[in-house]
PDB file of N, CA and C in Angstrom:
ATOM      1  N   UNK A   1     -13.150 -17.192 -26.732  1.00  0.00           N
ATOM      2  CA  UNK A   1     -12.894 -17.732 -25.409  1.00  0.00           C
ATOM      3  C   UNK A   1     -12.424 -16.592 -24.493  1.00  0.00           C
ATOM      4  N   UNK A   2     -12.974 -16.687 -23.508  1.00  0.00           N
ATOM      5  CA  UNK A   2     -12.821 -15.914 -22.414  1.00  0.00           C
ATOM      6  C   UNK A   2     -11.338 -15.648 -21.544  1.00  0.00           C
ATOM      7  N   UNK A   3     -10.753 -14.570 -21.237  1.00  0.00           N
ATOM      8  CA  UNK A   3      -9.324 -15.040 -20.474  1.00  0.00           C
ATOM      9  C   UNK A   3      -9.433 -15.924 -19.114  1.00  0.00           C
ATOM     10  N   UNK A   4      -8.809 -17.223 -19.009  1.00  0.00           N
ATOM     11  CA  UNK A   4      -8.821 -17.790 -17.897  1.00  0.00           C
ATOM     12  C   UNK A   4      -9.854 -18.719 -17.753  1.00  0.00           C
ATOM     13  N   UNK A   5     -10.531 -18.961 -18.832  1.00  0.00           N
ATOM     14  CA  UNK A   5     -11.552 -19.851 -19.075  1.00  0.00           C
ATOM     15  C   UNK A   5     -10.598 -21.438 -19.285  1.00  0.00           C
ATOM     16  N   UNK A   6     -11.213 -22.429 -18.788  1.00  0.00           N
ATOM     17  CA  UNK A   6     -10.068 -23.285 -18.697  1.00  0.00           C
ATOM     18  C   UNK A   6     -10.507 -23.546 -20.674  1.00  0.00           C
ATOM     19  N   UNK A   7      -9.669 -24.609 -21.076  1.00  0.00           N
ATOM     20  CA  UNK A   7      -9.683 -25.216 -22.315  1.00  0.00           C
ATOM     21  C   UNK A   7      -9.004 -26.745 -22.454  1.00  0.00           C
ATOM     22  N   UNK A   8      -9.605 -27.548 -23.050  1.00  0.00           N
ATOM     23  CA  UNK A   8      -8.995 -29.012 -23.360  1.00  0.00           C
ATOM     24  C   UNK A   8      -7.810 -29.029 -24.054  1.00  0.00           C
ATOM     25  N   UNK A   9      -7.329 -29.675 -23.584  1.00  0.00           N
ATOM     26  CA  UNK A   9      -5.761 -30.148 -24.338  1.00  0.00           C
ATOM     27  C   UNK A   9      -5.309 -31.263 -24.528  1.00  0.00           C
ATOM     28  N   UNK A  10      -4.808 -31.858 -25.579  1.00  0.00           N
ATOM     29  CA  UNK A  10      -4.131 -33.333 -25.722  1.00  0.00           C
ATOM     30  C   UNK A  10      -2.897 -33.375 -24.781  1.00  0.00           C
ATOM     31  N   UNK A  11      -2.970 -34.628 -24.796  1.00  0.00           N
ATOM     32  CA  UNK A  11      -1.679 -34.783 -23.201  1.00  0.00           C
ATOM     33  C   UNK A  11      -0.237 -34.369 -24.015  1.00  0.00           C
ATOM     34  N   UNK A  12      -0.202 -34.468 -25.273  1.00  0.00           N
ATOM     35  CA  UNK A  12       1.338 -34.480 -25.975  1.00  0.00           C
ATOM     36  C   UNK A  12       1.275 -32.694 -25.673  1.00  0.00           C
ATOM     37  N   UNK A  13       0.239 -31.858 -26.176  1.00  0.00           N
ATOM     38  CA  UNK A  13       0.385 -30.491 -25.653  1.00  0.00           C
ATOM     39  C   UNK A  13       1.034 -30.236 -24.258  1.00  0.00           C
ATOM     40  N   UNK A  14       0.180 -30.925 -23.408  1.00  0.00           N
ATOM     41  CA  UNK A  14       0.397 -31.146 -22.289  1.00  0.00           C
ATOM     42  C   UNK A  14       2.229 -31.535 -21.812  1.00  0.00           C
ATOM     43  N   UNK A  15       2.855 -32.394 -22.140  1.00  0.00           N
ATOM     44  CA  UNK A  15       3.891 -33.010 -22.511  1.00  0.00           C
ATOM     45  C   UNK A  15       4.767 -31.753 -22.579  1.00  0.00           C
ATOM     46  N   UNK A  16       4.764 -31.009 -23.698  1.00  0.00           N
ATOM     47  CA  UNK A  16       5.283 -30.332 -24.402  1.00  0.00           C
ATOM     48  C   UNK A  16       5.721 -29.119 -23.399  1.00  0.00           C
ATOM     49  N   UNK A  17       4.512 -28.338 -22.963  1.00  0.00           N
ATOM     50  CA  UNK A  17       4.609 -27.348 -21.566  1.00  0.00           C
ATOM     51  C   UNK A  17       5.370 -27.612 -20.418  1.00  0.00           C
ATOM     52  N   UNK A  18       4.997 -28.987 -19.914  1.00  0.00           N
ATOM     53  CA  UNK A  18       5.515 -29.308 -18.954  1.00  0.00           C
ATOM     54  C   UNK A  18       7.278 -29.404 -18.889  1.00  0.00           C
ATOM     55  N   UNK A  19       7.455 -29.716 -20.316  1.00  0.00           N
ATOM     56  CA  UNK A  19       8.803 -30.023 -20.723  1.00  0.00           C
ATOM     57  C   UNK A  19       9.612 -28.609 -20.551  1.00  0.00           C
ATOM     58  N   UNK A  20       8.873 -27.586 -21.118  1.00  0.00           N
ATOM     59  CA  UNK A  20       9.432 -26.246 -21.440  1.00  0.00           C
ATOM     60  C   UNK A  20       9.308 -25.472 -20.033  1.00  0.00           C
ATOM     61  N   UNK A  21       8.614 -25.721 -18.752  1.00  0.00           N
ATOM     62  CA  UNK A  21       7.981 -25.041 -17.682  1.00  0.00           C
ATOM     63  C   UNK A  21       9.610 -25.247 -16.442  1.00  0.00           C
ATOM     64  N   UNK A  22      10.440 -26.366 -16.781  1.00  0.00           N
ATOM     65  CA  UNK A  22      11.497 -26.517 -15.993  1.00  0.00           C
ATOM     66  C   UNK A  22      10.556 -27.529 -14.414  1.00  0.00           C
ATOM     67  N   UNK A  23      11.771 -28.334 -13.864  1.00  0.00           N
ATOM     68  CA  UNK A  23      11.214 -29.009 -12.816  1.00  0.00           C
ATOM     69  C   UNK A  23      10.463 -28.696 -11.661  1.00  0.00           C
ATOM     70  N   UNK A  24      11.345 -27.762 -11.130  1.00  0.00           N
ATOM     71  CA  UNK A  24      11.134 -27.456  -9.651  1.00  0.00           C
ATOM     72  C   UNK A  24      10.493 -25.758  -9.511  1.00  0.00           C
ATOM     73  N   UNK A  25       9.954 -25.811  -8.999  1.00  0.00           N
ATOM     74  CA  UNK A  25       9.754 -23.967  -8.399  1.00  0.00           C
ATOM     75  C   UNK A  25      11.089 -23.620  -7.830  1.00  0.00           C
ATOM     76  N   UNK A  26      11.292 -22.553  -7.583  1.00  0.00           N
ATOM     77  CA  UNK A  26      13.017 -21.924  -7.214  1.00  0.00           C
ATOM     78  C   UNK A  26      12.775 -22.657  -5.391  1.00  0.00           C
ATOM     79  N   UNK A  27      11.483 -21.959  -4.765  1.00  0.00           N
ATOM     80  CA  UNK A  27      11.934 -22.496  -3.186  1.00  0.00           C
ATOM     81  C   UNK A  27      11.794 -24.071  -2.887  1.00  0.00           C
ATOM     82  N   UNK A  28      11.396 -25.154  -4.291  1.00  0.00           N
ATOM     83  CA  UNK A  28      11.679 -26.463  -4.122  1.00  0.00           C
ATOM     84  C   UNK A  28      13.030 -26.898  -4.024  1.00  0.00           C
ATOM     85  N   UNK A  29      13.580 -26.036  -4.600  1.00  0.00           N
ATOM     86  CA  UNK A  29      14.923 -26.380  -5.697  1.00  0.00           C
ATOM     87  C   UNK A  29      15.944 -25.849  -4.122  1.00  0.00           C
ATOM     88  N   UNK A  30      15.570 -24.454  -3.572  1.00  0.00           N
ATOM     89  CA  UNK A  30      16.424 -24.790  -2.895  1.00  0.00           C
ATOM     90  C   UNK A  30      16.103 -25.375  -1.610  1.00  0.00           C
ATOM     91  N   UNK A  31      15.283 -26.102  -1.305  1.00  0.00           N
ATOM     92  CA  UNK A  31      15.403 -27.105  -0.275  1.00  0.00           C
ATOM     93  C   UNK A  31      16.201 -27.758  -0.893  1.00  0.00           C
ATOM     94  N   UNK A  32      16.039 -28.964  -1.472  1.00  0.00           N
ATOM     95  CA  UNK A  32      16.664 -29.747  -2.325  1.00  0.00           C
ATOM     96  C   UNK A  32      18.278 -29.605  -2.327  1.00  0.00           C
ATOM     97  N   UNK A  33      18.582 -28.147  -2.478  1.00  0.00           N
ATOM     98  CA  UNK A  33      20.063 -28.413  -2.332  1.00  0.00           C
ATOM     99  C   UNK A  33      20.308 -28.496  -1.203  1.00  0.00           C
ATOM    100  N   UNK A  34      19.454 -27.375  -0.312  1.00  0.00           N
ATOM    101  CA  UNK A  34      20.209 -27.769   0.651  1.00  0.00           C
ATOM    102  C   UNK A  34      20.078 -29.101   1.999  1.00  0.00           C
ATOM    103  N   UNK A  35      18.831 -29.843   1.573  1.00  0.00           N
ATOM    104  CA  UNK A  35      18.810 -31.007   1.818  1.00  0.00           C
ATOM    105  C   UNK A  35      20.237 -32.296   1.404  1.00  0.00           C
ATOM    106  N   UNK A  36      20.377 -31.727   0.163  1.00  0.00           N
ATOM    107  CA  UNK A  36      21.572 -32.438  -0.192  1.00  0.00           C
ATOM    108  C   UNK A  36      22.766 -32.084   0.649  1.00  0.00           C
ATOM    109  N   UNK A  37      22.827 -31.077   0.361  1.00  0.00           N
ATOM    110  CA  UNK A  37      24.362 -30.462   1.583  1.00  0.00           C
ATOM    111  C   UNK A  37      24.191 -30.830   2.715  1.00  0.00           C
ATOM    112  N   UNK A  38      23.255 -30.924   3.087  1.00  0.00           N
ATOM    113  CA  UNK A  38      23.224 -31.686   4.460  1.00  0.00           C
ATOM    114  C   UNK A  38      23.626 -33.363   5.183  1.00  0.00           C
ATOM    115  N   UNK A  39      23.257 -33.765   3.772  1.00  0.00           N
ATOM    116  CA  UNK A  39      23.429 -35.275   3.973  1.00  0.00           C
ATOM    117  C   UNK A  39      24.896 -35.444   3.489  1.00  0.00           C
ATOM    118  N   UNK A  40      25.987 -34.493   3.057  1.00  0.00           N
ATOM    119  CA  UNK A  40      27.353 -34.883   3.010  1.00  0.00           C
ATOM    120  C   UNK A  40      27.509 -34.120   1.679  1.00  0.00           C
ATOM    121  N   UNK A  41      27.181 -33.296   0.791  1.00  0.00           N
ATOM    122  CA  UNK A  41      27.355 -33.130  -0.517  1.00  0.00           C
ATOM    123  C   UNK A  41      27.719 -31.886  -0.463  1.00  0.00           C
ATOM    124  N   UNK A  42      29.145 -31.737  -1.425  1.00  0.00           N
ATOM    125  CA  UNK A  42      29.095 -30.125  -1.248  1.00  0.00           C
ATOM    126  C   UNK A  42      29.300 -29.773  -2.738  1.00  0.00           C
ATOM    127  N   UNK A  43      28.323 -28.346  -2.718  1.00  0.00           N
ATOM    128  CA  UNK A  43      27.760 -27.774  -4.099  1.00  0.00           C
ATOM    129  C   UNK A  43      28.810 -26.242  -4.374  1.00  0.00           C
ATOM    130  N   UNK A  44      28.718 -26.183  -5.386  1.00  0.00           N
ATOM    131  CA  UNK A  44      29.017 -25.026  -5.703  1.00  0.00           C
ATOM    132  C   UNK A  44      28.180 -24.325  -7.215  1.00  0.00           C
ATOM    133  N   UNK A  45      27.912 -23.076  -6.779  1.00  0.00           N
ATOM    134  CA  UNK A  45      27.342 -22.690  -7.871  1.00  0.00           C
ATOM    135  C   UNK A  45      27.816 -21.062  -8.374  1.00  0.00           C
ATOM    136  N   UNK A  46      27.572 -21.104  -9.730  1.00  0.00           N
ATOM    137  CA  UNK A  46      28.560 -19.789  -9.723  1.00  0.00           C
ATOM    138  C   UNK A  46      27.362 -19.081 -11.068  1.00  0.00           C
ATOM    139  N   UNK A  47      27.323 -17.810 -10.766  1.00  0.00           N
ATOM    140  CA  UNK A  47      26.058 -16.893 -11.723  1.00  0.00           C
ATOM    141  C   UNK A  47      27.077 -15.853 -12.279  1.00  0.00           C
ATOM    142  N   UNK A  48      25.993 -15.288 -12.907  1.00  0.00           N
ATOM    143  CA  UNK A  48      26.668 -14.162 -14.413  1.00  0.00           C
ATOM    144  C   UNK A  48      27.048 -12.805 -13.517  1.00  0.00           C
ATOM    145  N   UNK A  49      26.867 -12.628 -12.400  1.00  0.00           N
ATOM    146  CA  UNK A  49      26.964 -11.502 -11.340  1.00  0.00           C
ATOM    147  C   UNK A  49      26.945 -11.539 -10.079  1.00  0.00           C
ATOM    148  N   UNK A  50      27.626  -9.995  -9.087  1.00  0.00           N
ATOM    149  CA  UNK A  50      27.472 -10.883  -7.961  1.00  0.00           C
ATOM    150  C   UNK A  50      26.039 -10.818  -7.621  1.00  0.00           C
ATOM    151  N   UNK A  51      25.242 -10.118  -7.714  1.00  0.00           N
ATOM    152  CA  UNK A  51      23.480  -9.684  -7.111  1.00  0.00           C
ATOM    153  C   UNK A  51      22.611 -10.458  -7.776  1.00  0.00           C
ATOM    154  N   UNK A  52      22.885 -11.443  -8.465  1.00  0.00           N
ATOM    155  CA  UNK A  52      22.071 -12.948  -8.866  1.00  0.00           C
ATOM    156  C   UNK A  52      22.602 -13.966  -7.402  1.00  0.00           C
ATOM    157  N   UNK A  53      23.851 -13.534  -7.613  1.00  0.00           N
ATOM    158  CA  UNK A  53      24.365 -14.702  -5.985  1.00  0.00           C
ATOM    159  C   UNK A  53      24.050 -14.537  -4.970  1.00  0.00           C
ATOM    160  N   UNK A  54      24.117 -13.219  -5.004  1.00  0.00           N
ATOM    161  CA  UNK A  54      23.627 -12.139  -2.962  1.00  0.00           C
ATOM    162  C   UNK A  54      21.862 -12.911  -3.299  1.00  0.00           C
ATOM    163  N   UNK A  55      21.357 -12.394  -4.481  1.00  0.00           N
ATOM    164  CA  UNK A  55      19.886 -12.678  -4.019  1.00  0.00           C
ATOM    165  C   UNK A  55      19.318 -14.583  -4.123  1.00  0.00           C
ATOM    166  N   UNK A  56      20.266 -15.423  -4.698  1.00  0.00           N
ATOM    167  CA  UNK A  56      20.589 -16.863  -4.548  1.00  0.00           C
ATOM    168  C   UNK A  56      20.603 -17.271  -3.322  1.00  0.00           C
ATOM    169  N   UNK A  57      21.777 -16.111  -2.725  1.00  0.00           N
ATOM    170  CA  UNK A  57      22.272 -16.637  -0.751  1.00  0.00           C
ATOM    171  C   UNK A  57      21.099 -16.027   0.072  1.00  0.00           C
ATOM    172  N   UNK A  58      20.436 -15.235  -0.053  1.00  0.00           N
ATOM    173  CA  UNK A  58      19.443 -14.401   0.599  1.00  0.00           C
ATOM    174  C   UNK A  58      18.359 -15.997   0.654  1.00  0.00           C
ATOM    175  N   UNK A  59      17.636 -15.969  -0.545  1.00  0.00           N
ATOM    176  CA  UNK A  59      16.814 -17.621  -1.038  1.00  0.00           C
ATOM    177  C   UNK A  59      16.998 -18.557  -0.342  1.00  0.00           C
ATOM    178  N   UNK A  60      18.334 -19.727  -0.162  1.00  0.00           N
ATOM    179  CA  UNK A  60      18.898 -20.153   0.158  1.00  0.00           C
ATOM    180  C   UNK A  60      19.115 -19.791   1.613  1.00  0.00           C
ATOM    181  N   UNK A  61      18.984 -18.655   2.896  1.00  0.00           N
ATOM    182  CA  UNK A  61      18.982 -18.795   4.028  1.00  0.00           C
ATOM    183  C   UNK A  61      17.478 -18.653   4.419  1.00  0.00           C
ATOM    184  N   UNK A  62      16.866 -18.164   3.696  1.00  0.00           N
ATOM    185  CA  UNK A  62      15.389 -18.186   3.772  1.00  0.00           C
ATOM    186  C   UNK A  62      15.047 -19.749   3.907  1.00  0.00           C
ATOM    187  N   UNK A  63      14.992 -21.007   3.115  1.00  0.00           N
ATOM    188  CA  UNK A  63      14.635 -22.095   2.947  1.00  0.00           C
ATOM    189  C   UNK A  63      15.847 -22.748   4.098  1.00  0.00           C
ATOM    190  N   UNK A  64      16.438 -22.133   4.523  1.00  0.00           N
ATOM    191  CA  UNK A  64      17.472 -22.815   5.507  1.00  0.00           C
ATOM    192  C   UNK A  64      16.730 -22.672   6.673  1.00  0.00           C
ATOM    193  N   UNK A  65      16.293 -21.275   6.977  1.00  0.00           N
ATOM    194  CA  UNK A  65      15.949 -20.931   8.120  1.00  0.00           C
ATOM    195  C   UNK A  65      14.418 -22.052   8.806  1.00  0.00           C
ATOM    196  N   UNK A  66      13.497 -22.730   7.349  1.00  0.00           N
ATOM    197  CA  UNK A  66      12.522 -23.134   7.554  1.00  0.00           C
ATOM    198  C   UNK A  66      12.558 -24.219   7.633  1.00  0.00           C
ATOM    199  N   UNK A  67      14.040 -24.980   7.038  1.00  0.00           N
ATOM    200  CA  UNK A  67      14.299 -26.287   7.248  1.00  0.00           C
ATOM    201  C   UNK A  67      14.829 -26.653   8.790  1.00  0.00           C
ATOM    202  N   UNK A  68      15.724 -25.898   9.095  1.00  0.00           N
ATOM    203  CA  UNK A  68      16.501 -25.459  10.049  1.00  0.00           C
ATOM    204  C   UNK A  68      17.683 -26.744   9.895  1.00  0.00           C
ATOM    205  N   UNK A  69      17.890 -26.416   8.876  1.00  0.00           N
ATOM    206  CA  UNK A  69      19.086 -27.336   8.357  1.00  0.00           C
ATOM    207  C   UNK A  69      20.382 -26.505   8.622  1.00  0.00           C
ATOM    208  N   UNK A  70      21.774 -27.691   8.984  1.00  0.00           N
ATOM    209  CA  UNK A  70      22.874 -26.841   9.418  1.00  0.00           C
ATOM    210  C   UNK A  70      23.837 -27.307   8.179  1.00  0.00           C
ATOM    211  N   UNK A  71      23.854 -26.145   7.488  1.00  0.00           N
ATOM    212  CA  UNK A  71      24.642 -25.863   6.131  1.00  0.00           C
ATOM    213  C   UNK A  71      25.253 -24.552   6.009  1.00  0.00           C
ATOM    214  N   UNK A  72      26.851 -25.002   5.618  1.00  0.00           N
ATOM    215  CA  UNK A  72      27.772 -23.634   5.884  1.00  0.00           C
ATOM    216  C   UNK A  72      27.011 -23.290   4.365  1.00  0.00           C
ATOM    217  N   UNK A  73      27.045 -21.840   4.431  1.00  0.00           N
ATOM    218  CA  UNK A  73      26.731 -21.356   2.973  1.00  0.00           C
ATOM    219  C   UNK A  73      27.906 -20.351   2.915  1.00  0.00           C
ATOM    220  N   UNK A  74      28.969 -20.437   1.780  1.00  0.00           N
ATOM    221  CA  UNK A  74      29.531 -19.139   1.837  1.00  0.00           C
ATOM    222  C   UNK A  74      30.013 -18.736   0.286  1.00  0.00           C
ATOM    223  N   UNK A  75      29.447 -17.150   0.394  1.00  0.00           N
ATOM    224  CA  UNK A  75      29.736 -16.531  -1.101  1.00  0.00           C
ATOM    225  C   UNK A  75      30.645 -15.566  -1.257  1.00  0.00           C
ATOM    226  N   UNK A  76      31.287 -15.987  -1.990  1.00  0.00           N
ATOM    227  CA  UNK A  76      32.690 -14.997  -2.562  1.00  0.00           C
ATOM    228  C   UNK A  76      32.477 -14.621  -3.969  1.00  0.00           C
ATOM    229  N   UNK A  77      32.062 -13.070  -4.306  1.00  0.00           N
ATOM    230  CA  UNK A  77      31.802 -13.045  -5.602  1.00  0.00           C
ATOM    231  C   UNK A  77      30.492 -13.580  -6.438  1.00  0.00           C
ATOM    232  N   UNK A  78      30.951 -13.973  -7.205  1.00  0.00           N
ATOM    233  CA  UNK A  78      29.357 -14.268  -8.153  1.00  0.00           C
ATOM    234  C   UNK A  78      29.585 -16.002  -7.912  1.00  0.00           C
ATOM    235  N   UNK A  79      30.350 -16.679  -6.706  1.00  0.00           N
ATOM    236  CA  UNK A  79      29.709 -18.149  -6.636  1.00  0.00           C
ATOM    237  C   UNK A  79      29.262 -18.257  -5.180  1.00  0.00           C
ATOM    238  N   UNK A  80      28.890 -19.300  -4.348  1.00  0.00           N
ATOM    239  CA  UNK A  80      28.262 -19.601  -3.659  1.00  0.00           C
ATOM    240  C   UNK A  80      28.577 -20.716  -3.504  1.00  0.00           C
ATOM    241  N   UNK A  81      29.277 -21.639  -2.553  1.00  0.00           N
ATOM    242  CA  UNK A  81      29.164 -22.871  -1.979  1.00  0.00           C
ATOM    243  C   UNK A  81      28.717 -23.072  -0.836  1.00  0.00           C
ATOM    244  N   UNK A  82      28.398 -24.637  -0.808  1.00  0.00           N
ATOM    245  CA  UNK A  82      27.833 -25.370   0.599  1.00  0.00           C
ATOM    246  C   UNK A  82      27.916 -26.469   0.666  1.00  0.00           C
ATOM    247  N   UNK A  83      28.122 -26.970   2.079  1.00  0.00           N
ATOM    248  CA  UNK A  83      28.156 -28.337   2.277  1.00  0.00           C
ATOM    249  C   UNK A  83      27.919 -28.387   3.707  1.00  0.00           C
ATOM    250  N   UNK A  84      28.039 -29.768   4.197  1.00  0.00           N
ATOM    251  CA  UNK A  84      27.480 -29.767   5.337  1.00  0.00           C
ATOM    252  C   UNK A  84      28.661 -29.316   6.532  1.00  0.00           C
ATOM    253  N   UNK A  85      28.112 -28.900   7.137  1.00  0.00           N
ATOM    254  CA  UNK A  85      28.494 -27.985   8.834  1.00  0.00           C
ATOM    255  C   UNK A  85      27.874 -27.074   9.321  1.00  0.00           C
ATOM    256  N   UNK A  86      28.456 -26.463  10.664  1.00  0.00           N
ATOM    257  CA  UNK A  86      27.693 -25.606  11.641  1.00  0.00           C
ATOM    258  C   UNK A  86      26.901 -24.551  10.930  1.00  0.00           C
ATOM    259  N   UNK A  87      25.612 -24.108  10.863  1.00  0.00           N
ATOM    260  CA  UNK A  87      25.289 -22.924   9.855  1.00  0.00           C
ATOM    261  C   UNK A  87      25.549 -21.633  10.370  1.00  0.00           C
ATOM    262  N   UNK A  88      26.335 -20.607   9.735  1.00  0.00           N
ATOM    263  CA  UNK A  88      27.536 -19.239  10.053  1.00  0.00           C
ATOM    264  C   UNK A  88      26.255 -18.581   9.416  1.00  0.00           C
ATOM    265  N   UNK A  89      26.185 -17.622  10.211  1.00  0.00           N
ATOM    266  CA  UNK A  89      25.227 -16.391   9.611  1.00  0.00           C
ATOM    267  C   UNK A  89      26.358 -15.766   8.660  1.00  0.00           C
ATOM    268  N   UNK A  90      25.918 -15.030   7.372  1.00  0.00           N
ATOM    269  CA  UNK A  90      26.883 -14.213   6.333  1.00  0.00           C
ATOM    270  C   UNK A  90      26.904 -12.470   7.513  1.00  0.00           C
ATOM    271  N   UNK A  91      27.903 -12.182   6.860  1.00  0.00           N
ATOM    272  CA  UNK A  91      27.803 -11.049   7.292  1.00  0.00           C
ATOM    273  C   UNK A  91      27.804 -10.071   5.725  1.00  0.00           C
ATOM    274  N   UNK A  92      26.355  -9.511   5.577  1.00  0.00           N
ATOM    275  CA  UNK A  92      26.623  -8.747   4.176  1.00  0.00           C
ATOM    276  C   UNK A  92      26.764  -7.333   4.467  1.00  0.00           C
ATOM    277  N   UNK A  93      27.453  -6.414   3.528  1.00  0.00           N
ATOM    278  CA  UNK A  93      27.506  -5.250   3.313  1.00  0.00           C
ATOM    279  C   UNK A  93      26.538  -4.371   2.753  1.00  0.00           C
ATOM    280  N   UNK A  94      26.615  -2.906   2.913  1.00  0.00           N
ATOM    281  CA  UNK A  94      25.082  -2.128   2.781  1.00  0.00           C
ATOM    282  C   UNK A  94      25.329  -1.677   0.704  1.00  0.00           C
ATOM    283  N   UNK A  95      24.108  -2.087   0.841  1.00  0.00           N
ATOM    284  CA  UNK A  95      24.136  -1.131  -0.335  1.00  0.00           C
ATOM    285  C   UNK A  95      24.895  -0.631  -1.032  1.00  0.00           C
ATOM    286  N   UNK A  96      25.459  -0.136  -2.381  1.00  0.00           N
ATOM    287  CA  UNK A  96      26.640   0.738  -2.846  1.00  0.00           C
ATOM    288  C   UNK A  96      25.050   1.898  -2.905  1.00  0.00           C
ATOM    289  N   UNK A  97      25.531   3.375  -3.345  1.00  0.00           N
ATOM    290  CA  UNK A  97      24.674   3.758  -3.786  1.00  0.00           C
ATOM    291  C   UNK A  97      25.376   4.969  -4.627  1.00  0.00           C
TER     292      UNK A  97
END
């Protein structure tokens, strides 16, 4: 078989992938939250570093900017909360190098 050639599969295969593939794509996921924060919910999320969070909050104003949803986002460290209010631009710092 050829690469990229499609191939038949039983739906339990099927099943199985889908199970292991996770729900959402990352820019579904963060509409979603921040659809939620909007309607009254406030999230917090906290990662193994801070540059998983910087590039989380970066994500997260990207999908803000297209929703044009008004959600405080603010990150201290390796967490990140939000909930609903006026949306504050971050002010980030340059680079270490």
């Amino acid at each position: 078989m050829k690469p990229g050639e499609p191939k038949e599969i039983t739906k339990e295969q099927f099943d199985e992938f889908a199970k292991r593939t996770g729900g959402h794509a990352s820019y579904g996921h963060n509409q979603i939250i921040l659809t939620e924060a909007e309607k009254g919910k406030y999230v917090e999320m906290e990662f193994e570093n801070d540059r998983r969070a910087q590039s989380k909050q970066t994500a997260l104003y990207v999908a803000r900017r297209k929703l044009n949803a008004q959600v405080a986002i603010v990150r201290k460290g390796n967490k990140i909360c939000l909930g609903p209010g006026k949306y504050m631009p971050s002010t980030r710092g340059g680079k270490k190098k």
